[in-house]
Protein backbone atom coordinates (compact mmCIF):
# COMPACT_ATOMS: atom_id res chain seq x y z
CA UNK A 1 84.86 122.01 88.51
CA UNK A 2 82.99 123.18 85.51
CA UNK A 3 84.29 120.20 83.15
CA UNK A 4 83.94 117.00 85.65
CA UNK A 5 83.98 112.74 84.55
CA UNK A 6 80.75 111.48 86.64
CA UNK A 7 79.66 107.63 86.38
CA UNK A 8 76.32 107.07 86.59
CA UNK A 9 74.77 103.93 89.58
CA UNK A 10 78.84 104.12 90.80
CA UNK A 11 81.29 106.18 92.20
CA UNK A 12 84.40 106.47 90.96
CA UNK A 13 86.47 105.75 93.60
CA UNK A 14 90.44 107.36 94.64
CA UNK A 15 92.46 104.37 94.33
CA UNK A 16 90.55 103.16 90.57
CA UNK A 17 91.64 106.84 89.64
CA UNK A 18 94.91 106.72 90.91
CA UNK A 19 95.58 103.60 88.98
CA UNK A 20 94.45 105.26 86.15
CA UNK A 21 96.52 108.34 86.48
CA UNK A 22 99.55 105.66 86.89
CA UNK A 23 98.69 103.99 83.73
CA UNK A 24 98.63 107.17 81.43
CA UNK A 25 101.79 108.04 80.37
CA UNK A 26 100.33 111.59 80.05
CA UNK A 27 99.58 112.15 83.44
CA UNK A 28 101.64 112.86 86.27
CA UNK A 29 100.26 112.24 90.04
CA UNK A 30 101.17 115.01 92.11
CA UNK A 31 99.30 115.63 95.45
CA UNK A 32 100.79 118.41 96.78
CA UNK A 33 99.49 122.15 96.48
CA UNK A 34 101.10 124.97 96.92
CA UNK A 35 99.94 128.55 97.62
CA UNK A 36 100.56 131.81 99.73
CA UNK A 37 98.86 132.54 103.01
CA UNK A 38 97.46 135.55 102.13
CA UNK A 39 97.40 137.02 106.07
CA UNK A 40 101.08 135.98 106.58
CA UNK A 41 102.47 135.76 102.54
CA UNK A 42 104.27 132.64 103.70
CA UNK A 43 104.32 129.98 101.10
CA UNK A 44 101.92 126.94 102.19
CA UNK A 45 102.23 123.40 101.30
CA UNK A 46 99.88 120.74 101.26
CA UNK A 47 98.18 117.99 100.08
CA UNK A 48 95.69 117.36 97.45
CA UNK A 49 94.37 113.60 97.31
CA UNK A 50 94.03 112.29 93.99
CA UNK A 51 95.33 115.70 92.18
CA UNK A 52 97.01 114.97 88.92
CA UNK A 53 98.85 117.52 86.37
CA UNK A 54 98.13 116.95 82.59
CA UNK A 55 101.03 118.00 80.27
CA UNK A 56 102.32 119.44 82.64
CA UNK A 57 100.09 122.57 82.43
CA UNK A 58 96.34 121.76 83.32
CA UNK A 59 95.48 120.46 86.63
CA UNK A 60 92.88 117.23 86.61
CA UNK A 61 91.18 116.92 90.36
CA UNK A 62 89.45 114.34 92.17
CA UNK A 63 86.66 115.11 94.20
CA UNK A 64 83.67 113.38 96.13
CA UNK A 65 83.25 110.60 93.22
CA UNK A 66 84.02 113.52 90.28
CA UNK A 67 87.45 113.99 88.23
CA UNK A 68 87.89 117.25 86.60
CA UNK A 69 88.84 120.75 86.33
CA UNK A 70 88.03 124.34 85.45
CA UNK A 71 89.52 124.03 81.65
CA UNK A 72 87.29 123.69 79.10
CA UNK A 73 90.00 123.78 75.64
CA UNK A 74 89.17 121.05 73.08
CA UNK A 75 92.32 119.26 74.31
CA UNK A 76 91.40 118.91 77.78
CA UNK A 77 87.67 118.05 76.52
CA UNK A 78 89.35 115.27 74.04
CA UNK A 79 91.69 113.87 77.25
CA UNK A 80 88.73 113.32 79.64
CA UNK A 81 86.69 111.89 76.77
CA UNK A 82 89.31 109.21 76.86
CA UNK A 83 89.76 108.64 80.09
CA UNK A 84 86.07 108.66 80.95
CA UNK A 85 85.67 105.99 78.02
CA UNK A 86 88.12 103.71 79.95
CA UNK A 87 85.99 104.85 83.56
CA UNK A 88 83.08 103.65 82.07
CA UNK A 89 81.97 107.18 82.61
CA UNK A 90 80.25 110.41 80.97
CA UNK A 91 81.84 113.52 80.95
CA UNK A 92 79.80 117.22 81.80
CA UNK A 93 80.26 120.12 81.36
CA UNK A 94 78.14 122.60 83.45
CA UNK A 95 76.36 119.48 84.07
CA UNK A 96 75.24 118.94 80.62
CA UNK A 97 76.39 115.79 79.19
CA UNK A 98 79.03 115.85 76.00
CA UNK A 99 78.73 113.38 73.58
């Protein structure tokens, strides 16, 4: 994740950003991934903890304490700006902090 939410002395935990996610009418949780084996080219399924779809188009992920994803348009920046504000929380890019 090049553009991640990171709170500094504590970690953001699933279940705070799961109740996020169900609080913003923007957001849509959806834990399930989808792909192709690429040995067999039999569609897999499976499941994603904490993955949420913004818009329906950009993918937000949760990871080891971390939300974000690889999208760095102003949108996206301006969405985890505001959730991050409500996290308590910074937001990086690159691991540079955006103000």
């Amino acid at each position: 994740m090049d553009l991640y939410i990171e709170r500094a002395g504590k970690e953001i935990t699933l279940e705070e950003w799961k109740a996020y996610v169900k609080s913003d009418r923007e957001l849509l949780l959806s834990e399930q991934g989808q792909g192709i084996n690429p040995l067999t080219r039999a569609p897999m399924h499976f499941k994603i903890p904490g993955r949420a779809v913004y818009r329906k188009s950009c993918e937000i992920l949760y990871k080891e304490g971390k939300i974000g994803c690889d999208s760095s348009s102003d949108e996206i920046i301006k969405k985890l700006s505001e959730i991050s504000r409500s996290l308590d929380a910074c937001v990086f890019d690159c691991g540079e902090e955006i103000r």
